[in-house]
N, C-alpha and C. Protein backbone atom coordinates (compact mmCIF):
# COMPACT_ATOMS: atom_id res chain seq x y z
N UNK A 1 -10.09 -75.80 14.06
CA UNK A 1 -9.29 -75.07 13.10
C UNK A 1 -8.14 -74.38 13.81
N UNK A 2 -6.85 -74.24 13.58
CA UNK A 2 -6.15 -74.03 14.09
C UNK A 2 -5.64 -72.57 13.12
N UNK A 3 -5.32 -71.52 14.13
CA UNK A 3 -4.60 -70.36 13.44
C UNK A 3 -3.11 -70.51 12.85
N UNK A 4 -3.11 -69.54 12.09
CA UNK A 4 -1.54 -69.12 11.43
C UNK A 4 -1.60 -67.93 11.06
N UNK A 5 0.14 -67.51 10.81
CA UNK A 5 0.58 -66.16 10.34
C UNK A 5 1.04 -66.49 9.17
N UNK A 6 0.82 -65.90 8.30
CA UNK A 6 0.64 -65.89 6.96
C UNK A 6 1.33 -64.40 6.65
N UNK A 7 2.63 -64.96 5.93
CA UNK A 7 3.28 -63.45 5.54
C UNK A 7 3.77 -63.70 4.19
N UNK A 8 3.61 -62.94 3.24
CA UNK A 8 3.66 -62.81 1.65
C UNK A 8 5.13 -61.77 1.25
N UNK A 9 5.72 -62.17 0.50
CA UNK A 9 6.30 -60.79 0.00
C UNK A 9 5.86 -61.29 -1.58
N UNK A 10 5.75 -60.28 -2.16
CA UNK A 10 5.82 -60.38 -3.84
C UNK A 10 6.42 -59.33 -4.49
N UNK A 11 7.30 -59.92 -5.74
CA UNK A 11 7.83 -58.79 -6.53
C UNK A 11 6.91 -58.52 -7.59
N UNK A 12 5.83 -58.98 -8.29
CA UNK A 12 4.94 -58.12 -8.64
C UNK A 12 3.56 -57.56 -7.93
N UNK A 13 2.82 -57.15 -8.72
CA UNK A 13 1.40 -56.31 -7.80
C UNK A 13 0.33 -57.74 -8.37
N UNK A 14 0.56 -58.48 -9.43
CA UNK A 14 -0.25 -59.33 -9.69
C UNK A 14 -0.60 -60.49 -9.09
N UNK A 15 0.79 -60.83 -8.13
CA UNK A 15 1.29 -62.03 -7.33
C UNK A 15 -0.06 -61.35 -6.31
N UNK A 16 0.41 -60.33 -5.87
CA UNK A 16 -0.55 -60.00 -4.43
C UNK A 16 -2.12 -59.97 -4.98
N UNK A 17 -2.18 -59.40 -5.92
CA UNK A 17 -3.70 -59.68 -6.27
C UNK A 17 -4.20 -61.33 -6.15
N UNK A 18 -3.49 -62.03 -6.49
CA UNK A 18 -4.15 -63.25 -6.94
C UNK A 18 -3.59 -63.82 -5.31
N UNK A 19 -3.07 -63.39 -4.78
CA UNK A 19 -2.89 -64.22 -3.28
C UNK A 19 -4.44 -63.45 -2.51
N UNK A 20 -4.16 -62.28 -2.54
CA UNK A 20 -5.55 -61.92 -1.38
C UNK A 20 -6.63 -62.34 -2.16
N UNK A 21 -7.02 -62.75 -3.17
CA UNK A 21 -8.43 -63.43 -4.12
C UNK A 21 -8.16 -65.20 -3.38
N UNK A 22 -6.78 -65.56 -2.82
CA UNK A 22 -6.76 -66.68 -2.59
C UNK A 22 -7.22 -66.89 -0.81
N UNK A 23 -6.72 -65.84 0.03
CA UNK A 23 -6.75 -65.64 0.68
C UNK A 23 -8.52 -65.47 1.85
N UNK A 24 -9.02 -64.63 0.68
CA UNK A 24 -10.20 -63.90 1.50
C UNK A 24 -11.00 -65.15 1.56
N UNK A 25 -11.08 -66.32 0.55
CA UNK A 25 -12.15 -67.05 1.29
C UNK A 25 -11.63 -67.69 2.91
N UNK A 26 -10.65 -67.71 3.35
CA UNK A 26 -10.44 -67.86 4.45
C UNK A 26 -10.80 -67.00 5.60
N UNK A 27 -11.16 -67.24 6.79
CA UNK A 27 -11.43 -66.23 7.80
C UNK A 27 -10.21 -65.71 8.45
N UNK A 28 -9.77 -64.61 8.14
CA UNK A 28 -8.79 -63.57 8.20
C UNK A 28 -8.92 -62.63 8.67
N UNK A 29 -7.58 -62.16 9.49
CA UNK A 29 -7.12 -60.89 9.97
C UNK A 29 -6.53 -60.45 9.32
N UNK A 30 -6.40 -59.24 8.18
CA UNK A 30 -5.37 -58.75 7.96
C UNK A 30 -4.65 -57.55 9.42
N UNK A 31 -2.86 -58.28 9.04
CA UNK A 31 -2.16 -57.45 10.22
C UNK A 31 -1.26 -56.00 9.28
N UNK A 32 -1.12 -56.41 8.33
CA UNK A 32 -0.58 -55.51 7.24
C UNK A 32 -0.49 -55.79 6.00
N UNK A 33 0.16 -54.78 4.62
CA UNK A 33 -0.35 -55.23 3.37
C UNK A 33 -0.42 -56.62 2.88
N UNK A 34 1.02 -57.14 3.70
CA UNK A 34 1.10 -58.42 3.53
C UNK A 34 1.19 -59.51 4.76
N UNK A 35 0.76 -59.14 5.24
CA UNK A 35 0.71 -60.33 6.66
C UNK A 35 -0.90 -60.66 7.47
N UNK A 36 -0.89 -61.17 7.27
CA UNK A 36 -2.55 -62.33 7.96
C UNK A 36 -2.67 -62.94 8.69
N UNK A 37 -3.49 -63.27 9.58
CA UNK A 37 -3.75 -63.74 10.42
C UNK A 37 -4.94 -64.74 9.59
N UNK A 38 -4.49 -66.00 9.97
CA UNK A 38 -5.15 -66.87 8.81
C UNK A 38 -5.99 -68.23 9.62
N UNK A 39 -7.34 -68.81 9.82
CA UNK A 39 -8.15 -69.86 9.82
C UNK A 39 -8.24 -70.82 9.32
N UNK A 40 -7.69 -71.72 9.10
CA UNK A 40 -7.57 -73.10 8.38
C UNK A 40 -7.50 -74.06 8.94
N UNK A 41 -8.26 -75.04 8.37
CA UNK A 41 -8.61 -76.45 8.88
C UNK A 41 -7.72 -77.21 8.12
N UNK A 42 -5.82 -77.60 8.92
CA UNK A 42 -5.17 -78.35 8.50
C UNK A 42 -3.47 -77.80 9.14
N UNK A 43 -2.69 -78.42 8.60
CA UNK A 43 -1.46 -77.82 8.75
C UNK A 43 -0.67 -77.25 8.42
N UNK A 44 0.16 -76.45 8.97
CA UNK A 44 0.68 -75.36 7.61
C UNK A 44 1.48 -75.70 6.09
N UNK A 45 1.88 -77.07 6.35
CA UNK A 45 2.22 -77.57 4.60
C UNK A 45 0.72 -77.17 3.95
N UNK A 46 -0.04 -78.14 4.55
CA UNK A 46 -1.76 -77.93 3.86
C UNK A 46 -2.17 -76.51 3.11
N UNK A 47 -1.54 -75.32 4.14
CA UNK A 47 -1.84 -74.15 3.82
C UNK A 47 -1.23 -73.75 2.82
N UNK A 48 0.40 -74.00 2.67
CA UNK A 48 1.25 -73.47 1.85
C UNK A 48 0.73 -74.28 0.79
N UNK A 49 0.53 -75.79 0.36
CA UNK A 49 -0.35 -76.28 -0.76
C UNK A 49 -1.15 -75.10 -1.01
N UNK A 50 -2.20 -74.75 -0.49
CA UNK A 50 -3.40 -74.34 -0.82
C UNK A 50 -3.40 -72.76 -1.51
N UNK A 51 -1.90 -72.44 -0.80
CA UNK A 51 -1.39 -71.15 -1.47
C UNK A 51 -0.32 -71.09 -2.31
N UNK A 52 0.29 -71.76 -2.74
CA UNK A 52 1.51 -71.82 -3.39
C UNK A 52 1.20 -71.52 -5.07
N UNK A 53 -0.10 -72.09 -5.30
CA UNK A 53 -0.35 -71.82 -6.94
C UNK A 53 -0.22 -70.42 -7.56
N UNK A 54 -0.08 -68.91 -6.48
CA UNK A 54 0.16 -68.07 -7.31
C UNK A 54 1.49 -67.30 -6.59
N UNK A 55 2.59 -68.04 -6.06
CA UNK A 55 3.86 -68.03 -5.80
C UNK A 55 4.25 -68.15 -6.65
N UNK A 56 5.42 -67.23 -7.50
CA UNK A 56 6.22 -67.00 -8.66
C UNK A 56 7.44 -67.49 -7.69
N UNK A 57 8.79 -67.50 -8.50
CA UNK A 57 9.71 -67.44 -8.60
C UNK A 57 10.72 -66.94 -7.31
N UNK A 58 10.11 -65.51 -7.49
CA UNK A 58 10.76 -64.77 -6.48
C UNK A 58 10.11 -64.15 -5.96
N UNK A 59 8.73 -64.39 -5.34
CA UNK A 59 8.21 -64.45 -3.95
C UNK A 59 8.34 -64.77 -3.15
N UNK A 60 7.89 -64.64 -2.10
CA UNK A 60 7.79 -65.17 -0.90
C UNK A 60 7.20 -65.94 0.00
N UNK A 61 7.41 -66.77 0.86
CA UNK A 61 5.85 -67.04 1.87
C UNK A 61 6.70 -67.96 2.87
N UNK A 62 5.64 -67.49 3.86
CA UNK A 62 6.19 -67.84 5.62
C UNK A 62 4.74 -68.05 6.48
N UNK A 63 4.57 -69.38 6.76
CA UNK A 63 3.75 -69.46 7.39
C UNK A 63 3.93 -70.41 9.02
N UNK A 64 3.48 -69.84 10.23
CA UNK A 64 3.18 -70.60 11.43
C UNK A 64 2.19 -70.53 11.69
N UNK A 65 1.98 -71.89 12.38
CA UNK A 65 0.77 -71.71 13.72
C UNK A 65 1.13 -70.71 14.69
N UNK A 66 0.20 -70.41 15.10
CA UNK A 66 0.02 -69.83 16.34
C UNK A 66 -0.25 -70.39 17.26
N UNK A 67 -0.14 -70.09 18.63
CA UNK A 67 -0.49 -71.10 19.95
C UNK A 67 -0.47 -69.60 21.19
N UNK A 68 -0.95 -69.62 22.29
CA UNK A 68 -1.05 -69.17 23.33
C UNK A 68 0.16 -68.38 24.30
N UNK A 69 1.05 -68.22 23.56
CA UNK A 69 2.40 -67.83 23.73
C UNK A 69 2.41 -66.72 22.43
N UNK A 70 2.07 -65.63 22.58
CA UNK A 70 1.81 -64.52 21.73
C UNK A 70 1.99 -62.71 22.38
N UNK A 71 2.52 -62.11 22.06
CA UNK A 71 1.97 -60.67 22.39
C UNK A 71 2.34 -59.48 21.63
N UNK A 72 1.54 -58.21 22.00
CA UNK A 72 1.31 -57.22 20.46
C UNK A 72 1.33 -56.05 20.95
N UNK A 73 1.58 -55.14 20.10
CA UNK A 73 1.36 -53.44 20.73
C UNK A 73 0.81 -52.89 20.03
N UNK A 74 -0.45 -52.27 19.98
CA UNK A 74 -0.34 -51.14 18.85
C UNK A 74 -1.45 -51.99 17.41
N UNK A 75 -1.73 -53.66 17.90
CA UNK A 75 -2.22 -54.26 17.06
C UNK A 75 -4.03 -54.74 17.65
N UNK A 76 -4.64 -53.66 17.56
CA UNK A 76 -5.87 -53.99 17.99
C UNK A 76 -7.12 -54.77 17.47
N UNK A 77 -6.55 -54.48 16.27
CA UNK A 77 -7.91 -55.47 15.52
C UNK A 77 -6.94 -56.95 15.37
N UNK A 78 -6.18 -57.28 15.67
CA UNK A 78 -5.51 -58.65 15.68
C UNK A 78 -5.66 -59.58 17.21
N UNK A 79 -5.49 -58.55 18.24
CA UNK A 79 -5.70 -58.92 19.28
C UNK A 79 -7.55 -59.05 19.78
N UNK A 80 -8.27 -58.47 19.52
CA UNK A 80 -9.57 -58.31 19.17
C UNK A 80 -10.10 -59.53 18.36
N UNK A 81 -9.60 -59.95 17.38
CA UNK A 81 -9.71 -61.37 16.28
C UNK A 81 -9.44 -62.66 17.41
N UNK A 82 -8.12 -62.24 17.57
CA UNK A 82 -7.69 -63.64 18.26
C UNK A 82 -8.40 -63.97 19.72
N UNK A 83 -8.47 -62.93 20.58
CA UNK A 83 -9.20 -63.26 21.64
C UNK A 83 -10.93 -63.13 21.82
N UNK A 84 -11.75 -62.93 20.63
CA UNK A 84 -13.10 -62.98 20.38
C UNK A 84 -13.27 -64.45 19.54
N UNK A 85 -12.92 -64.20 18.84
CA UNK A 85 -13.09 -65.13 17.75
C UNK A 85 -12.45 -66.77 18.08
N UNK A 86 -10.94 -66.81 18.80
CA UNK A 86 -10.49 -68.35 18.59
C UNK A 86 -9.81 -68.40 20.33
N UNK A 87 -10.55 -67.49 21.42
CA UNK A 87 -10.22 -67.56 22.17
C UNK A 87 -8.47 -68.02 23.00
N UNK A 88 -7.61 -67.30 21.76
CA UNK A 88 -6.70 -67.49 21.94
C UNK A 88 -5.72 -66.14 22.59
N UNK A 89 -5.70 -66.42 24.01
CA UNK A 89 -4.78 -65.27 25.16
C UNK A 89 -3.56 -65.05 24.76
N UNK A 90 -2.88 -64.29 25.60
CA UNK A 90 -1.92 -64.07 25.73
C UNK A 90 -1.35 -64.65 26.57
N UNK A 91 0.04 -65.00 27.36
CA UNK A 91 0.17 -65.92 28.64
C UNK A 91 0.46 -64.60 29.62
C-alpha cells in the first residue's frame, strides 16, 4: 500500500462531512482539519476516483504519494504514523 497526502478544501461544512465519512475507512493520519495522511492500495487517480463522489463544484482536492524524501516540524503524530506504521524515514 502506498501512502498519500490528501488535502481537501470545501466551501460547504457538508462537503467535509461526507469526505471524512469517506475518508475514515481508510488508515489515516489526520495532519489538519483538512489534510491526511492517507493508506491506499492503488494510485492516486484510484484515490481521487474513490473520493471525488462528494466533490462539489467548488471544492477542492490535491492528492500525492509520498516517498522517502520528506521532512516536518512541530508534526508529531504524522512523523510517529509514518515511521511506525509504513516505515517510511526521512533522508
Amino acid at each position: 500500500m502506498a501512502v498519500f497526502l490528501v488535502i481537501l478544501e470545501f466551501e460547504k461544512v457538508e462537503s467535509y462531512n461526507r469526505a471524512r465519512k469517506r475518508i475514515q475507512p481508510l488508515v489515516t493520519c489526520k495532519l489538519s482539519g483538512t489534510a491526511w495522511l492517507v493508506e491506499f492500495d492503488g494510485d492516486a487517480f484510484e484515490l481521487q476516483q474513490y473520493l471525488q463522489e462528494f466533490i462539489l463544484q467548488n471544492d477542492s482536492l490535491f492528492i500525492s504519494a509520498l516517498n522517502h524524501d520528506w521532512a516536518s516540524i512541530n508534526m508529531h503524530a504524522a512523523r510517529r504514523w509514518l515511521v511506525e506504521r509504513h516505515a517510511i524515514r526521512p533522508k
